[in-house]
Protein backbone atom coordinates (compact mmCIF):
# COMPACT_ATOMS: atom_id res chain seq x y z
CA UNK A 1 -19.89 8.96 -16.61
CA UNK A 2 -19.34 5.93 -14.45
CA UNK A 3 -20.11 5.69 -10.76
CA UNK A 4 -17.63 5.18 -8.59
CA UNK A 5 -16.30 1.50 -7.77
CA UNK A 6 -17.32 -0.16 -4.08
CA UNK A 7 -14.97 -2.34 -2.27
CA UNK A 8 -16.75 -5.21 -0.75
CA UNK A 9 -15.42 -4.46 2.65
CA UNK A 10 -16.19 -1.10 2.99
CA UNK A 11 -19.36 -1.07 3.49
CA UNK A 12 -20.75 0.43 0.47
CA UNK A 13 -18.84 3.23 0.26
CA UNK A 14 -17.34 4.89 -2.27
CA UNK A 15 -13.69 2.76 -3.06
CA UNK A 16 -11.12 5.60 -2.29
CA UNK A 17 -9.27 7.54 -5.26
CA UNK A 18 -5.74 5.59 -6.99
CA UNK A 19 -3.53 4.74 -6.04
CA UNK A 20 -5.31 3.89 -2.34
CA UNK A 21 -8.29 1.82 -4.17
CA UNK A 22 -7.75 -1.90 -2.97
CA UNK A 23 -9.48 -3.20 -5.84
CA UNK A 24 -6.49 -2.27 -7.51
CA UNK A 25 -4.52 -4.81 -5.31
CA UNK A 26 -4.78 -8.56 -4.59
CA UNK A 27 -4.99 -9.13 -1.04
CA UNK A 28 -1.43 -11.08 0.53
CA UNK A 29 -2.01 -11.18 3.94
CA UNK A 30 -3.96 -10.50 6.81
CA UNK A 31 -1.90 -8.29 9.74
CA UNK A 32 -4.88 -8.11 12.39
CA UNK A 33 -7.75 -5.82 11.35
CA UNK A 34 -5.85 -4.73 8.62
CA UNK A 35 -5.18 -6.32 4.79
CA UNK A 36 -1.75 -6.63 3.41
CA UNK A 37 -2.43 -6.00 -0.34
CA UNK A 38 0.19 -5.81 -3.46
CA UNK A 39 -0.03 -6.17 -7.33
CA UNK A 40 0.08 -9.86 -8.31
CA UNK A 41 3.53 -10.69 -9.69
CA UNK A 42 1.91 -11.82 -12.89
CA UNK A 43 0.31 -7.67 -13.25
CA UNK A 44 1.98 -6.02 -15.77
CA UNK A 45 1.82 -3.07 -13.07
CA UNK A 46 3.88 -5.35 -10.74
CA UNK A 47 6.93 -5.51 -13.19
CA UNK A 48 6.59 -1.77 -14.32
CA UNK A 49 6.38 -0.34 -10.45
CA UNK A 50 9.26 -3.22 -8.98
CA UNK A 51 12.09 -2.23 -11.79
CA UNK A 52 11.49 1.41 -11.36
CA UNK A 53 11.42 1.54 -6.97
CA UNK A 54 7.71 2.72 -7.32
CA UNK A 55 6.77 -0.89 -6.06
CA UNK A 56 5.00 -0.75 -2.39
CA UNK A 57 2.33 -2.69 -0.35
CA UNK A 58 -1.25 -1.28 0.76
CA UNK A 59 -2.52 -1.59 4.05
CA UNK A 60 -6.20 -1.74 3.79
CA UNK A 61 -8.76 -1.27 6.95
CA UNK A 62 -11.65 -2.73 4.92
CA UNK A 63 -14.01 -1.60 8.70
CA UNK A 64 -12.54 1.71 8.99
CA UNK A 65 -12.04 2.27 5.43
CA UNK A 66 -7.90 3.68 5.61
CA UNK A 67 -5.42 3.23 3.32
CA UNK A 68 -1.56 3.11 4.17
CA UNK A 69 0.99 3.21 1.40
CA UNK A 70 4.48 2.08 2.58
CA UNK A 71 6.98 4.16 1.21
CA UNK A 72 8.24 4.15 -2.81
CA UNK A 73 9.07 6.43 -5.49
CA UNK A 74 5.29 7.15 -5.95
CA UNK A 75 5.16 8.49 -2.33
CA UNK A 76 8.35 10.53 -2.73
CA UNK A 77 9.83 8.18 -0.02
CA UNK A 78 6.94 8.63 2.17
CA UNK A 79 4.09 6.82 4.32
CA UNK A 80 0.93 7.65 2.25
CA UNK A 81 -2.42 7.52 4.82
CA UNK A 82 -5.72 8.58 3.34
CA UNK A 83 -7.86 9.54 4.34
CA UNK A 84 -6.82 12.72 6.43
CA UNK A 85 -9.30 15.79 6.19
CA UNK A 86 -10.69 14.61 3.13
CA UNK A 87 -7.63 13.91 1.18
CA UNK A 88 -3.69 12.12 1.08
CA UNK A 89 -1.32 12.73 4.29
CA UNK A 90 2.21 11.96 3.64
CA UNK A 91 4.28 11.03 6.95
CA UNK A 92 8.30 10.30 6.83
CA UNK A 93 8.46 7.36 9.50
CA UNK A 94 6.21 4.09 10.41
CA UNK A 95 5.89 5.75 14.24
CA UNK A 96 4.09 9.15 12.81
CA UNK A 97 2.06 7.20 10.43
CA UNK A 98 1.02 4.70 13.72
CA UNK A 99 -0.05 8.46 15.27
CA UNK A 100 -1.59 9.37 12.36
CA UNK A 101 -3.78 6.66 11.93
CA UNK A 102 -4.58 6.34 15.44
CA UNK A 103 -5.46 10.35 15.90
CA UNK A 104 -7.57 10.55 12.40
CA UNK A 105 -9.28 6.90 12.34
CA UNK A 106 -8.76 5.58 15.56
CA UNK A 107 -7.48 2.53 14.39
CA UNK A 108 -3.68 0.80 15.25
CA UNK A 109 -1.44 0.47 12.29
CA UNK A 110 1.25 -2.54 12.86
CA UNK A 111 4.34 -1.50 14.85
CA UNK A 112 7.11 -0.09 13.03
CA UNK A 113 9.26 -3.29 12.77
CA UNK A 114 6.65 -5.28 11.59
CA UNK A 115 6.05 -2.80 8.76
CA UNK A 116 9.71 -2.40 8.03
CA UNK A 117 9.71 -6.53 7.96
CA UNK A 118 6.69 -6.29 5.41
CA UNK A 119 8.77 -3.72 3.32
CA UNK A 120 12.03 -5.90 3.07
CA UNK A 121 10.01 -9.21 3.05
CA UNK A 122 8.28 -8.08 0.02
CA UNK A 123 8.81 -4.48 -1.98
CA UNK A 124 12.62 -5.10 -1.59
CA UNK A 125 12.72 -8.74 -2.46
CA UNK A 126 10.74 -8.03 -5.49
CA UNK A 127 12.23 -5.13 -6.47
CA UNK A 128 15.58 -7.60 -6.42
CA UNK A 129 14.40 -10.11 -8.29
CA UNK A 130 12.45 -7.49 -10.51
CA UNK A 131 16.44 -6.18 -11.47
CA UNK A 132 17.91 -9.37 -11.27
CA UNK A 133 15.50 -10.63 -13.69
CA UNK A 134 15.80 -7.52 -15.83
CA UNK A 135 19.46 -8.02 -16.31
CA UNK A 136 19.44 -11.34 -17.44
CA UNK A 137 16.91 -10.22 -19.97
CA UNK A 138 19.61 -7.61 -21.06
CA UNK A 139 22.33 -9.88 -20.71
């Protein structure tokens, strides 16, 4: 058996459980404490999750060691945080994920418009050019 993976940023610890591992993601951006991380267009999971609306960004605390998932198909349309008690926490808006983060980690998440410009800026641009580029394909 094979010991779990570390994520240079968190200290040593244990990387957290798919699909909140950031080692799964290349890093975009940097939003204040927190990393911005997505699959590389050139990922085969990149084209798979953006023509099927399971495509989404991580937020990564690399200090605090939280994951956010913004909301897709894989989160049933919901704000993924781990971790809370141990485990996943699903939360409907960007305000009760802010709460949530802030209550269980005492860390800030980035306002709700910034994370809704995130979202459009990249998940729904990709996921455009993911179907645009699908139906020329079919075409």
């Amino acid at each position: 058996m094979s010991e779990p993976s570390t994520h240079p940023g968190a200290g040593g610890l244990a990387a957290p459980p798919p699909p909140h591992d950031p080692g799964e993601r290349a890093l975009v951006c940097k939003l204040g404490a927190w990393e911005v991380r997505a699959f590389p267009p050139e990922d085969a999971k990149h084209r798979y999750f953006a023509t099927r609306e399971l495509l989404h960004l991580q937020l990564w605390h690399p200090d605090a060691h939280v994951s956010l998932l913004t909301p897709s198909r894989l989160t049933a349309g919901a704000f993924e945080l781990f971790p809370v008690d141990g485990w996943k926490c699903a939360v409907r808006s960007a305000e009760e994920a802010r709460r949530l983060a802030r209550y269980a980690h005492g860390v800030e998440l980035p306002s709700p418009l910034r994370l809704a410009a995130l979202i459009e800026w990249y998940v729904r641009s990709e996921e455009r050019r993911a179907s645009q580029s699908q139906a020329e394909e079919e075409g």
